[in-house]
N, C-alpha and C. Protein backbone atom coordinates (compact mmCIF):
# COMPACT_ATOMS: atom_id res chain seq x y z
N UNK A 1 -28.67 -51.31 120.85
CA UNK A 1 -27.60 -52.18 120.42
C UNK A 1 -28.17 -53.49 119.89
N UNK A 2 -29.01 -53.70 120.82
CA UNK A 2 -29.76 -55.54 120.16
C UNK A 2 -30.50 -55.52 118.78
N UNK A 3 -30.98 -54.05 118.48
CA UNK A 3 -31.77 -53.83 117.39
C UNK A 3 -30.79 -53.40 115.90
N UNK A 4 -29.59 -52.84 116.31
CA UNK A 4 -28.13 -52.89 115.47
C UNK A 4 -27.80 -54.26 114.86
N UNK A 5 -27.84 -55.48 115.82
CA UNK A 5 -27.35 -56.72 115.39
C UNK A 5 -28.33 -57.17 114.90
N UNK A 6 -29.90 -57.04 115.53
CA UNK A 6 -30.86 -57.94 114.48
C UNK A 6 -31.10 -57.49 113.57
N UNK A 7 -31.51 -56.22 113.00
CA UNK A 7 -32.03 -55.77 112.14
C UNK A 7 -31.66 -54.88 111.01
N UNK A 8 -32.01 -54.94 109.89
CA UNK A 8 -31.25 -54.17 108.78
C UNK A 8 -30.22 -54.67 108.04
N UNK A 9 -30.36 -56.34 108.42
CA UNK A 9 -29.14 -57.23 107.36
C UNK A 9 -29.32 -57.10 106.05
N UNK A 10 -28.46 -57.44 105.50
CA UNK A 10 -28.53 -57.37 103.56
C UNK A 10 -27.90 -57.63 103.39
N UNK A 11 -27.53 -57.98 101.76
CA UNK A 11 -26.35 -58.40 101.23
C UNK A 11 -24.83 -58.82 101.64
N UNK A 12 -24.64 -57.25 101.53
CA UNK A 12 -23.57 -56.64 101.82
C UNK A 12 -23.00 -56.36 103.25
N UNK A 13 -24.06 -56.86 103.94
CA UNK A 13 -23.20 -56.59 105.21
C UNK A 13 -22.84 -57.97 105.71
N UNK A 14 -23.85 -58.70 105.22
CA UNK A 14 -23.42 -60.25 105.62
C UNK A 14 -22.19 -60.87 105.21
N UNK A 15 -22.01 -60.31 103.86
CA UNK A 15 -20.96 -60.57 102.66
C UNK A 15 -19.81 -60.25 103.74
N UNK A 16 -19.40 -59.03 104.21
CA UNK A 16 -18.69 -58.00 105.28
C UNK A 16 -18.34 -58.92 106.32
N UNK A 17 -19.10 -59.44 106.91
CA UNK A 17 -19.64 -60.22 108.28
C UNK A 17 -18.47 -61.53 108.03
N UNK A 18 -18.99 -62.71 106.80
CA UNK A 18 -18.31 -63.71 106.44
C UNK A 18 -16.96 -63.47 105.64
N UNK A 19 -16.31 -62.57 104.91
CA UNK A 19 -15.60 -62.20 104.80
C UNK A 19 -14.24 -61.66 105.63
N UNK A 20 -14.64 -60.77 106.72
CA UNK A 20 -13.87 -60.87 107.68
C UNK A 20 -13.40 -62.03 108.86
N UNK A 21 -14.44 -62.64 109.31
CA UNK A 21 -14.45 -64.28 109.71
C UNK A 21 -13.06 -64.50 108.81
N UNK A 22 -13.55 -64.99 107.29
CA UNK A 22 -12.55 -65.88 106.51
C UNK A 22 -10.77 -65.55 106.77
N UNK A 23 -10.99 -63.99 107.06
CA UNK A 23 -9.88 -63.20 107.01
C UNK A 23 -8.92 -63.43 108.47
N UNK A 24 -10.01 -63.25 109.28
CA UNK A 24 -9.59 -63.88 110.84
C UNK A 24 -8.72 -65.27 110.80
N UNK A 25 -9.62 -66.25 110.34
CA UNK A 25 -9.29 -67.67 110.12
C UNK A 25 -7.49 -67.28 109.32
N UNK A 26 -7.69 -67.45 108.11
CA UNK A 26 -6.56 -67.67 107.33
C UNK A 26 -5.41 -66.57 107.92
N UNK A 27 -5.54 -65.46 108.91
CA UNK A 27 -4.23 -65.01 109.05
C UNK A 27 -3.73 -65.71 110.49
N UNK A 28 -4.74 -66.20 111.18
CA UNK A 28 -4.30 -66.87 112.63
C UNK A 28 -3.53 -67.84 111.85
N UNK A 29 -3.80 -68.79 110.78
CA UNK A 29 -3.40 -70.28 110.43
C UNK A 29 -2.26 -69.61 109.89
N UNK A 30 -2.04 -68.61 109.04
CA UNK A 30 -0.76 -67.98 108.60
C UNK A 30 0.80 -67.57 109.58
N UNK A 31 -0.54 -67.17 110.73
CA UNK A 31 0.39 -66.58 111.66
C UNK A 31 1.22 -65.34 110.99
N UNK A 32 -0.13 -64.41 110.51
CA UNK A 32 0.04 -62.85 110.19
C UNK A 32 -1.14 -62.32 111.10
N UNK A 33 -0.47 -62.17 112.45
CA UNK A 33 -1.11 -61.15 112.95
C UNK A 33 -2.05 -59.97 112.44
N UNK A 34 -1.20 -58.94 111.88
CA UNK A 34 -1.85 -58.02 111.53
C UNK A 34 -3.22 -58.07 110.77
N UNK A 35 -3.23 -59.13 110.03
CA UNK A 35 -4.20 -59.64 109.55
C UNK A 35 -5.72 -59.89 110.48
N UNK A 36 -4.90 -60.47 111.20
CA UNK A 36 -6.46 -60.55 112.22
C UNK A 36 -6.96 -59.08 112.62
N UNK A 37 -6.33 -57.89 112.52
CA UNK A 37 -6.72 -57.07 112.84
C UNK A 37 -7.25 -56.46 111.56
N UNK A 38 -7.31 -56.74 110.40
CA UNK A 38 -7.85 -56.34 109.41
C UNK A 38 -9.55 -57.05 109.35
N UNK A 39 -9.19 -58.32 109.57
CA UNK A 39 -9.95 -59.13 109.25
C UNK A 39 -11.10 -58.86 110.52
N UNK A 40 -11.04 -58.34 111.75
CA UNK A 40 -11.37 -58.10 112.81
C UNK A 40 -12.47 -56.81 112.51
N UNK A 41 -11.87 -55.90 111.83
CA UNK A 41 -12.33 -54.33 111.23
C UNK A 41 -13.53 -54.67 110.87
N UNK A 42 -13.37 -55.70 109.38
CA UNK A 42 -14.31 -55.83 108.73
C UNK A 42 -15.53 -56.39 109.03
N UNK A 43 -14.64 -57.49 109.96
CA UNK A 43 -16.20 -58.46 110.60
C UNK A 43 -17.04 -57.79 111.32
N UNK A 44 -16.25 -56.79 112.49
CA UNK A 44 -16.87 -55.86 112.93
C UNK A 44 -18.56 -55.24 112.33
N UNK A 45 -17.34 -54.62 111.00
CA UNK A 45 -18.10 -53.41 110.19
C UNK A 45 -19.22 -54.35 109.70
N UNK A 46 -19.23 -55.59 109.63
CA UNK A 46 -20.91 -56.49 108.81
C UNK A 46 -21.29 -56.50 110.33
N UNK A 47 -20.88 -57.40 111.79
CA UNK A 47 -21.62 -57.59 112.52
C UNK A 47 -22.64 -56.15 113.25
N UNK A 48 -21.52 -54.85 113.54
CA UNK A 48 -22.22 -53.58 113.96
C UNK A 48 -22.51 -52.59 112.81
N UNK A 49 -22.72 -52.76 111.82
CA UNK A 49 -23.67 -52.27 110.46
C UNK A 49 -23.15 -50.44 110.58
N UNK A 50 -21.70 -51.01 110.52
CA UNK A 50 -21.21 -49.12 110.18
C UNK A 50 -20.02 -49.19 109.16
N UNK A 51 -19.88 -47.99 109.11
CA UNK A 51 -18.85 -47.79 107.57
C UNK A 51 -19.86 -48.55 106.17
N UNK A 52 -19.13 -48.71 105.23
CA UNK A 52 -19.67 -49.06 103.74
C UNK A 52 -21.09 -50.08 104.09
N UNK A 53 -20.65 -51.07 105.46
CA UNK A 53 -21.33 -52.40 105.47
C UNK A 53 -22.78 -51.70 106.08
N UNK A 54 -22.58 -50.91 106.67
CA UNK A 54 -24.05 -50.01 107.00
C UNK A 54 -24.70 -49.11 106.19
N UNK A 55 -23.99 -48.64 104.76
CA UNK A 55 -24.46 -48.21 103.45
C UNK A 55 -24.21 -47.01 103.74
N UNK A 56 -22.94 -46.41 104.32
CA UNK A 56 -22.38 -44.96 104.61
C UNK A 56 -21.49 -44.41 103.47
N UNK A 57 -21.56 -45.84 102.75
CA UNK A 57 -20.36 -45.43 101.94
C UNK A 57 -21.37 -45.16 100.34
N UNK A 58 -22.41 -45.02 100.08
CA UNK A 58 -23.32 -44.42 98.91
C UNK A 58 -23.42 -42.96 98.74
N UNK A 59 -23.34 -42.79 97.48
CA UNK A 59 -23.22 -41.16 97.07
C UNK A 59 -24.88 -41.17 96.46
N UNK A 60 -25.79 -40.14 97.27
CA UNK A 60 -26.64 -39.55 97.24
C UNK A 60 -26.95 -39.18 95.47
N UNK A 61 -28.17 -39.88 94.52
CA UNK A 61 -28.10 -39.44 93.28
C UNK A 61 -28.17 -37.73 93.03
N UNK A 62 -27.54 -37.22 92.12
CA UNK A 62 -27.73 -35.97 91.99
C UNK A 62 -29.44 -35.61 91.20
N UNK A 63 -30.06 -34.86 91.65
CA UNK A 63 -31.51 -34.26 91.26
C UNK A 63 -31.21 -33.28 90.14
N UNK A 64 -31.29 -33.81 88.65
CA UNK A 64 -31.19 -32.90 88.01
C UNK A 64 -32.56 -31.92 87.35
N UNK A 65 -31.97 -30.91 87.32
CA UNK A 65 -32.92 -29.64 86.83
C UNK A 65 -32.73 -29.16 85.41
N UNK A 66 -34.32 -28.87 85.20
CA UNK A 66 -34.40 -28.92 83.63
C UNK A 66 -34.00 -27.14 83.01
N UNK A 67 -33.41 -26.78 82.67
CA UNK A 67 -33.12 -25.28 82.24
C UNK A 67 -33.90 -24.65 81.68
């Protein structure tokens, strides 16, 4: 688990990470609940490096063959 949170940051998961934060923030100040639970998902998904923010979400290049 400690090696999940330190290691293997990038871009995109940080992007994930601060993004959901922002999302947290502005729906508490809104007072749209549901929101925090969106915003909760995502921060999640940058802080524990799963779904897209852990690079699950890339399609494998296809190996093409010569005829």
């Amino acid at each position: 688990m400690k090696n999940r949170l330190l290691k293997g940051w990038t871009i995109q998961r940080s992007l994930f990470l601060i993004m959901g934060i922002l999302v947290i923030f502005q729906s508490a100040d809104a007072g749209q609940w549901l929101g925090l639970l969106l915003g909760g998902y995502i921060a999640f998904m940058g802080l524990f490096a799963f779904g897209c923010a852990g690079g699950g979400c890339s399609i494998p290049n296809k190996k093409e063959t010569d005829f």
